[in-house]
Protein backbone atom coordinates (compact mmCIF):
# COMPACT_ATOMS: atom_id res chain seq x y z
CA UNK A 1 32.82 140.22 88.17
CA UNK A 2 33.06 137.42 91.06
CA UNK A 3 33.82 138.21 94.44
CA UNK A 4 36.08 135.41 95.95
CA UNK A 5 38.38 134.72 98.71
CA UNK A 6 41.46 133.36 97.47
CA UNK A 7 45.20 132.39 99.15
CA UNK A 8 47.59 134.95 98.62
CA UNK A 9 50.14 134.61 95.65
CA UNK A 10 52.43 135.69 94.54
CA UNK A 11 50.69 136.33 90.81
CA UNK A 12 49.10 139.76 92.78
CA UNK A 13 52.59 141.06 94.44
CA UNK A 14 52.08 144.67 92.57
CA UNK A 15 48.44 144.53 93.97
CA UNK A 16 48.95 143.60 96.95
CA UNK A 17 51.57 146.50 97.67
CA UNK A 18 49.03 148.85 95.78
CA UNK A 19 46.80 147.14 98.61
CA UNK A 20 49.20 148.09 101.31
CA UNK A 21 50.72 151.53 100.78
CA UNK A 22 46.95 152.89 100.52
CA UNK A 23 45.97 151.55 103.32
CA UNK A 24 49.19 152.84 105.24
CA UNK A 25 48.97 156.36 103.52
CA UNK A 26 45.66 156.20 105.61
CA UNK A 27 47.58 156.43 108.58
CA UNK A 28 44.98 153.86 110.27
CA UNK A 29 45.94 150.87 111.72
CA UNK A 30 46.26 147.50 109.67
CA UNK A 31 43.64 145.04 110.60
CA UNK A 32 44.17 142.07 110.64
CA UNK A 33 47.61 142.44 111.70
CA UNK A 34 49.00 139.68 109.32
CA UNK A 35 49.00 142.62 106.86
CA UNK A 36 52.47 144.58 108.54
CA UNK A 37 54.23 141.12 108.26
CA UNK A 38 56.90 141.07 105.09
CA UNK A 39 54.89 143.72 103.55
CA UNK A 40 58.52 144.33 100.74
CA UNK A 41 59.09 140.14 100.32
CA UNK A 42 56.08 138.32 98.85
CA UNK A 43 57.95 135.30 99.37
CA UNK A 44 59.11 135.90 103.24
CA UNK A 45 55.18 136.75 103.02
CA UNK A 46 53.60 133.49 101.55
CA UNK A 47 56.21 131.20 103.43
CA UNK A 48 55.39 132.68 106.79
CA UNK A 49 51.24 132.56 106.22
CA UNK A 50 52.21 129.49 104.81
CA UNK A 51 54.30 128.25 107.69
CA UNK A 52 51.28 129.44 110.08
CA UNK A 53 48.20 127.51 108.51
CA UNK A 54 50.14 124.48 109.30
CA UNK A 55 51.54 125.53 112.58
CA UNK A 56 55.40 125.97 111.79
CA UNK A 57 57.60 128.11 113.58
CA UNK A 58 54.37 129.90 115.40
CA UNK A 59 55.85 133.44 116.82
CA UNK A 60 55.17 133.68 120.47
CA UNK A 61 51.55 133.51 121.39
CA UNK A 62 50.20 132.77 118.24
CA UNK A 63 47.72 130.12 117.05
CA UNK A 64 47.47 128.25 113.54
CA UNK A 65 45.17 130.43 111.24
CA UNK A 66 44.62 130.71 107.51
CA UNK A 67 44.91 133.82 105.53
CA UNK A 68 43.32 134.96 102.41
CA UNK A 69 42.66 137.86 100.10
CA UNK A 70 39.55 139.01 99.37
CA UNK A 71 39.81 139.98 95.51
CA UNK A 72 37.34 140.79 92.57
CA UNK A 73 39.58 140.23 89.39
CA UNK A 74 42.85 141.28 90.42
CA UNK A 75 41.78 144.13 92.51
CA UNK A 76 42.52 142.82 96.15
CA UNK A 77 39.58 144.33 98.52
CA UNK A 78 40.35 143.05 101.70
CA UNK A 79 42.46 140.66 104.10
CA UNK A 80 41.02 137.72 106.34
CA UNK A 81 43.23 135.81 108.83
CA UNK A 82 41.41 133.00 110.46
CA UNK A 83 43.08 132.07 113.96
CA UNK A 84 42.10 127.92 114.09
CA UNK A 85 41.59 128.06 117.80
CA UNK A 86 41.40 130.73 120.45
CA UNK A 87 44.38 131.99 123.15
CA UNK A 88 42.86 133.47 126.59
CA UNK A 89 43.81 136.88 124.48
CA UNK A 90 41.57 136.29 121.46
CA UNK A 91 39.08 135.14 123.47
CA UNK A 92 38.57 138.84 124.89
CA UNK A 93 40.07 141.04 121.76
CA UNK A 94 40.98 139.24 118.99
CA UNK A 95 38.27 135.77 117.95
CA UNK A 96 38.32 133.55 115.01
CA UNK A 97 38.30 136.02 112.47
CA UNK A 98 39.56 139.30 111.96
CA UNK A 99 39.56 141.25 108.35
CA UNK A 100 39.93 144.46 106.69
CA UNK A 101 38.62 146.22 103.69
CA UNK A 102 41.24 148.65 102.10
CA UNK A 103 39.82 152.35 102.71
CA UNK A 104 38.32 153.13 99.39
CA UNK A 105 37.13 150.20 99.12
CA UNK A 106 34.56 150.50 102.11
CA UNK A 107 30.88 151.20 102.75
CA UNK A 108 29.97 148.78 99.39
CA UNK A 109 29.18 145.59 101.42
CA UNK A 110 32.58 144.12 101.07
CA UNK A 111 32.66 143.82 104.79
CA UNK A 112 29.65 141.53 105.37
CA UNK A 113 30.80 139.41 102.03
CA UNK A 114 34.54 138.72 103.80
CA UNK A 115 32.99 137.48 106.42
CA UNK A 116 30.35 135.77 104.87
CA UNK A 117 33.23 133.84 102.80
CA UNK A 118 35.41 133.56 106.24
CA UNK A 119 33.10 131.73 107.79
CA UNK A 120 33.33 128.92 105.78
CA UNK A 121 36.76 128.37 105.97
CA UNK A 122 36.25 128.55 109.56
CA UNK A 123 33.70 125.57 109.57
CA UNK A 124 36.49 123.74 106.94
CA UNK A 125 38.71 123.97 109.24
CA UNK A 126 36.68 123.05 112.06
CA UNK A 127 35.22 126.05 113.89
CA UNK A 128 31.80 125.17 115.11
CA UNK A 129 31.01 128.22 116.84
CA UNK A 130 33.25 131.76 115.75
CA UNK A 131 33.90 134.30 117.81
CA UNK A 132 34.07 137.59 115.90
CA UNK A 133 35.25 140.88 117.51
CA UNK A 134 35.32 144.61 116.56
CA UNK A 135 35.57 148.30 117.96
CA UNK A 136 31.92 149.50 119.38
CA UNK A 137 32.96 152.64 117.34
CA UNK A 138 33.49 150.14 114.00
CA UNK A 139 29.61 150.60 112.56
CA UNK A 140 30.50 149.03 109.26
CA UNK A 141 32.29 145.89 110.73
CA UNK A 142 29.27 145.78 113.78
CA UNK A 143 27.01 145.74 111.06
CA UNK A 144 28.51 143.14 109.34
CA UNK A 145 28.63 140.99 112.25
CA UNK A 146 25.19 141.29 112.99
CA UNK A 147 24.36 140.33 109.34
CA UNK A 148 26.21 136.91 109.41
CA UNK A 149 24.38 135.85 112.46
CA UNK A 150 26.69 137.28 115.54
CA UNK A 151 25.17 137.39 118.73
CA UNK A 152 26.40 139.40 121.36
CA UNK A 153 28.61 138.61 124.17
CA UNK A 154 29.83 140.20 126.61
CA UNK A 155 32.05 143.23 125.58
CA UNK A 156 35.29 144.07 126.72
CA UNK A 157 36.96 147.58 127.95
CA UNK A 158 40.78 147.80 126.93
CA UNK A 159 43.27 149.61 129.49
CA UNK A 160 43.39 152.59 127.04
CA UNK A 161 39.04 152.84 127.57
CA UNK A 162 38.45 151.38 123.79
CA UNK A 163 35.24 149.05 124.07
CA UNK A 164 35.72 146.02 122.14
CA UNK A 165 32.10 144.47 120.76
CA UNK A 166 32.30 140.55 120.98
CA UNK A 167 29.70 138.44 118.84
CA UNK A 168 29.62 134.60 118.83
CA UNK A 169 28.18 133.23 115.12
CA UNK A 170 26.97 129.84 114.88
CA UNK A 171 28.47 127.69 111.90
């Protein structure tokens, strides 16, 4: 069965929530954040990823991006959200790209293959050179990183003492 990223619809609402409440039940936190927005309205959902790709009513601080699901048949595996340019904030914590892969989903390579995939849309959309981010703790997504070319930058210490890995990758 194909792996693919794919825009959100509306066609893969009961997924998607099957998506979300496991990943809440985990009690982790949802990465990328895009995930906690309308998680209950599929439409309040598409219209505001919708609204952000082409830089509509931007909440405070953010940036165009492009979101999409990473799915193999209707399963949904993971989230992507693709920020088009960087803030002074994503240029320490956040990059281009952040994603997730649902928690029983992981340690199958799904992580490297959203990325992979992400990167692309990042050149389509004009992204020369990504900056990618994760936890130091985060061995899958470091991995990952490393496998899709990132070279590491300089990291970055958070006021709460969390080290945040930062890896450029050349599109």
């Amino acid at each position: 069965m194909t792996i693919q990223l794919i825009r959100p619809t509306k066609v893969l609402e009961q997924e998607y929530q099957e998506f979300y409440w496991e990943w809440k039940r985990s009690g982790e936190k949802l990465i990328p954040s895009i995930i906690e927005k309308f998680p209950d309205d599929i439409d309040c959902f598409l219209q505001f990823i919708d609204n952000n790709e082409k830089g509509k009513n931007l909440p405070d601080g953010w940036v165009p991006d492009s979101t999409f699901w990473l799915v193999k048949g209707k399963l949904i595996i993971g989230v992507v959200n693709i920020r088009h340019q960087l803030t002074e904030m994503l240029l320490t914590i956040g990059g281009h790209i952040g994603y997730g892969i649902r928690p029983s989903e992981r340690r199958k390579g799904y992580a490297t293959k959203i990325l992979e995939l992400a990167l692309l849309e990042a050149k389509r959309v004009g992204i020369n050179k990504a900056l990618v981010t994760c936890d130091a703790d985060n061995i899958g997504s470091l991995k990952a990183i490393l496998k899709n070319g990132g070279i590491e930058d300089e990291e970055f210490i958070e006021d709460d003492g969390n080290v945040v890995k930062r890896f450029w990758i050349e599109l």
